[in-house]
C-alpha atoms as a PDB file:
ATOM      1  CA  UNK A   1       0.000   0.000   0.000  1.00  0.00           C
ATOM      2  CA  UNK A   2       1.422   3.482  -0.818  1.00  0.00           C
ATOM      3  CA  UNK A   3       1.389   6.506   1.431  1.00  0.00           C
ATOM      4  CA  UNK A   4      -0.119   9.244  -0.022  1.00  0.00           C
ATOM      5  CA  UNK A   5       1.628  12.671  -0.067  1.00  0.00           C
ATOM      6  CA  UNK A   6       0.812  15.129   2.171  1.00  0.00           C
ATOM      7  CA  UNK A   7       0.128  18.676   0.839  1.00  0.00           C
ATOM      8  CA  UNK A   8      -0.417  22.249   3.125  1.00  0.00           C
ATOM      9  CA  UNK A   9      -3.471  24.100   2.535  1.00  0.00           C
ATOM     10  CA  UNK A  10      -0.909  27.158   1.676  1.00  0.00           C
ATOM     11  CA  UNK A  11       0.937  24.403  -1.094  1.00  0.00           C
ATOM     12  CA  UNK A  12      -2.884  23.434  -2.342  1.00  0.00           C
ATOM     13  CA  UNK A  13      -3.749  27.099  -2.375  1.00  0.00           C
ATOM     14  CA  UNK A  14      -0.562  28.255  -4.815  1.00  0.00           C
ATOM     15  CA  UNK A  15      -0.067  25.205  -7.065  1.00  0.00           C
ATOM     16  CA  UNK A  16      -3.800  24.131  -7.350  1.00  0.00           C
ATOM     17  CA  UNK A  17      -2.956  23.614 -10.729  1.00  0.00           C
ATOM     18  CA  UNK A  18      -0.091  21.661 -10.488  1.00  0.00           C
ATOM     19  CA  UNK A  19      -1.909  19.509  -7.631  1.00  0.00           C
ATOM     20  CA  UNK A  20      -5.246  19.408 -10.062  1.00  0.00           C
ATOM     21  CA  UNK A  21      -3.404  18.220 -13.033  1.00  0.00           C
ATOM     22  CA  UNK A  22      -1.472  15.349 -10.455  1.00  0.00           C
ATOM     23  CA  UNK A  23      -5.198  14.470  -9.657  1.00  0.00           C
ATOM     24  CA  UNK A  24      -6.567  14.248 -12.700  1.00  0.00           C
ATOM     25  CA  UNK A  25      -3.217  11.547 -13.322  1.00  0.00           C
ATOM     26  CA  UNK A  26      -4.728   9.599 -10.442  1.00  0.00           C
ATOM     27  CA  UNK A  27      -2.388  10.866  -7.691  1.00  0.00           C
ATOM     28  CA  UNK A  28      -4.418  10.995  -4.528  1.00  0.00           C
ATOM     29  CA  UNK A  29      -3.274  13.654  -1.700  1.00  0.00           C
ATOM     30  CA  UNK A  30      -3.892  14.303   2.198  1.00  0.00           C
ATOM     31  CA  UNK A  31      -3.911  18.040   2.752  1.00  0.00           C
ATOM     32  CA  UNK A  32      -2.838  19.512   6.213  1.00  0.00           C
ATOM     33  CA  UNK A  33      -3.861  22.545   8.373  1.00  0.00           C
ATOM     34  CA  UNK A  34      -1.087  23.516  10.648  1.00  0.00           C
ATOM     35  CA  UNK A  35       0.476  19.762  10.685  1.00  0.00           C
ATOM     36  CA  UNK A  36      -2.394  17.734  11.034  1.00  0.00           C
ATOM     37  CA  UNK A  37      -4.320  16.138   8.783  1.00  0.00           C
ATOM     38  CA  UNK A  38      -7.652  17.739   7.415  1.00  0.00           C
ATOM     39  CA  UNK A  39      -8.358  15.830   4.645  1.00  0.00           C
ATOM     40  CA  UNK A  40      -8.149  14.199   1.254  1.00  0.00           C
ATOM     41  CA  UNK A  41      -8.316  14.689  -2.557  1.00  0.00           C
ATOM     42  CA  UNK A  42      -8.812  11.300  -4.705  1.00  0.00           C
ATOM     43  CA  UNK A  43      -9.729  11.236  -8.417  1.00  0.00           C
ATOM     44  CA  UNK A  44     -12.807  10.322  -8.996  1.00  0.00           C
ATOM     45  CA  UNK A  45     -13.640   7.044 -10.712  1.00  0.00           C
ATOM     46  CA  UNK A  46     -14.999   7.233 -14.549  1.00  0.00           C
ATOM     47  CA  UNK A  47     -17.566   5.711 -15.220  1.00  0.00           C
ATOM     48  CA  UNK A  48     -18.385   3.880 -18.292  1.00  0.00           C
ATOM     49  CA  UNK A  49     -21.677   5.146 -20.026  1.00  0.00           C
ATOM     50  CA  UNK A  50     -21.626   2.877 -23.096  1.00  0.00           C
ATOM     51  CA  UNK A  51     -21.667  -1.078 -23.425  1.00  0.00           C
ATOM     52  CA  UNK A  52     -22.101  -2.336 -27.098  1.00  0.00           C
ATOM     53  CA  UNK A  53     -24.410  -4.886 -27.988  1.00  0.00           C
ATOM     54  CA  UNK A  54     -21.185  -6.947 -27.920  1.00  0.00           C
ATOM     55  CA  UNK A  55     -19.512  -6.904 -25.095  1.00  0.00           C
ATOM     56  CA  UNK A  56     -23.031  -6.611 -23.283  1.00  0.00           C
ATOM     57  CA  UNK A  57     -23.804 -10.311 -24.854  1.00  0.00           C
ATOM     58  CA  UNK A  58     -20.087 -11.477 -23.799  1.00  0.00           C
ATOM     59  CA  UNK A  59     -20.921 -10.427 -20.142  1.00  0.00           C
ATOM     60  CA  UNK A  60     -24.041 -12.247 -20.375  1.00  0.00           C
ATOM     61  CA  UNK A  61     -22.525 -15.399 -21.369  1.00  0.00           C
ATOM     62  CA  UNK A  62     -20.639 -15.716 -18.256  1.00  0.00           C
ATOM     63  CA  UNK A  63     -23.381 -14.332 -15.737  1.00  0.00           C
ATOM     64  CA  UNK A  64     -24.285 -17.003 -13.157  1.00  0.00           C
ATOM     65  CA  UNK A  65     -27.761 -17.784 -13.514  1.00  0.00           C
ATOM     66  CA  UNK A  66     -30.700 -16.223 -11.544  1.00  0.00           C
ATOM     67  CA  UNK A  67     -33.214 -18.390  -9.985  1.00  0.00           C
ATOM     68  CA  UNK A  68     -36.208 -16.533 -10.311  1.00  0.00           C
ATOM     69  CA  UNK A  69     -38.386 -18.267  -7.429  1.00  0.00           C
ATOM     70  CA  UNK A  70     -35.467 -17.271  -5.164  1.00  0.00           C
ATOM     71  CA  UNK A  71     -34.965 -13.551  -6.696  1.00  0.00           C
ATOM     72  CA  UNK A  72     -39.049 -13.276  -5.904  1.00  0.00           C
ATOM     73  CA  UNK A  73     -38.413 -14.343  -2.503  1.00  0.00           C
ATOM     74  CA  UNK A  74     -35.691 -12.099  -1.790  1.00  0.00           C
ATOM     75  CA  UNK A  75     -37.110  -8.972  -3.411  1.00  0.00           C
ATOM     76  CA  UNK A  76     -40.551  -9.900  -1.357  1.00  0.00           C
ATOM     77  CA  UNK A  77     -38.402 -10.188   1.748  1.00  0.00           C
ATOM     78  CA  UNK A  78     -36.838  -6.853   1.494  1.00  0.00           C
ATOM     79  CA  UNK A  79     -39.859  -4.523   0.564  1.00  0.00           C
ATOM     80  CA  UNK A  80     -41.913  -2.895   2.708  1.00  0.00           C
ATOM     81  CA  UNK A  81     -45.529  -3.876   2.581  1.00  0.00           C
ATOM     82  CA  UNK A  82     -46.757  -1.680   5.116  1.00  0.00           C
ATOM     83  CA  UNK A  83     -49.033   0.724   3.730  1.00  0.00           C
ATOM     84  CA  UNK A  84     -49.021   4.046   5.763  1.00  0.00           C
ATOM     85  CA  UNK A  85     -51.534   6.940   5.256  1.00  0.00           C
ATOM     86  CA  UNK A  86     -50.159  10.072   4.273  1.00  0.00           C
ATOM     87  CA  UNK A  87     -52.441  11.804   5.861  1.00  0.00           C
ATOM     88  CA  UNK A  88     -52.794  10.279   9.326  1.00  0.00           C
ATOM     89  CA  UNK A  89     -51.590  12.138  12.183  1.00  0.00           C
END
């Protein structure tokens, strides 16, 4: 596991863009405040938006199979039924 290298709010504050464009790399940082830690910055995660027909079906191919009785059961389990009126008091 690697340590992540701290950064000062003054270093954050006077090479944001340096630190931004390390970010956007995928370097993660823990900023200080006076020597103790206050925080972290992390790139975010992209996410995919597209899967082609293709690799969608290649996926599928390999996807354990769902046992519907059982994927009733738990969905049935894990809903409320409960019906509440919205306007009780």
């Amino acid at each position: 596991m690697s340590v992540q290298p701290e950064i000062t709010q003054r270093d954050l504050r006077n090479r944001s863009r340096e630190i931004m464009d390390a970010i956007q790399g995928g370097q993660s940082f823990t900023v200080t405040r006076d020597g103790h830690p206050i925080g972290e910055l992390v790139p975010l995660r992209r996410r995919r938006r597209f899967v082609s027909r293709q690799e969608f079906a290649a996926m599928s191919r390999t996807a354990p199979e769902v046992d519907l009785d059982t994927f009733r059961a738990d969905q049935d389990a894990a809903m409320d039924t409960s019906q509440d009126d919205p306007y009780a008091r």
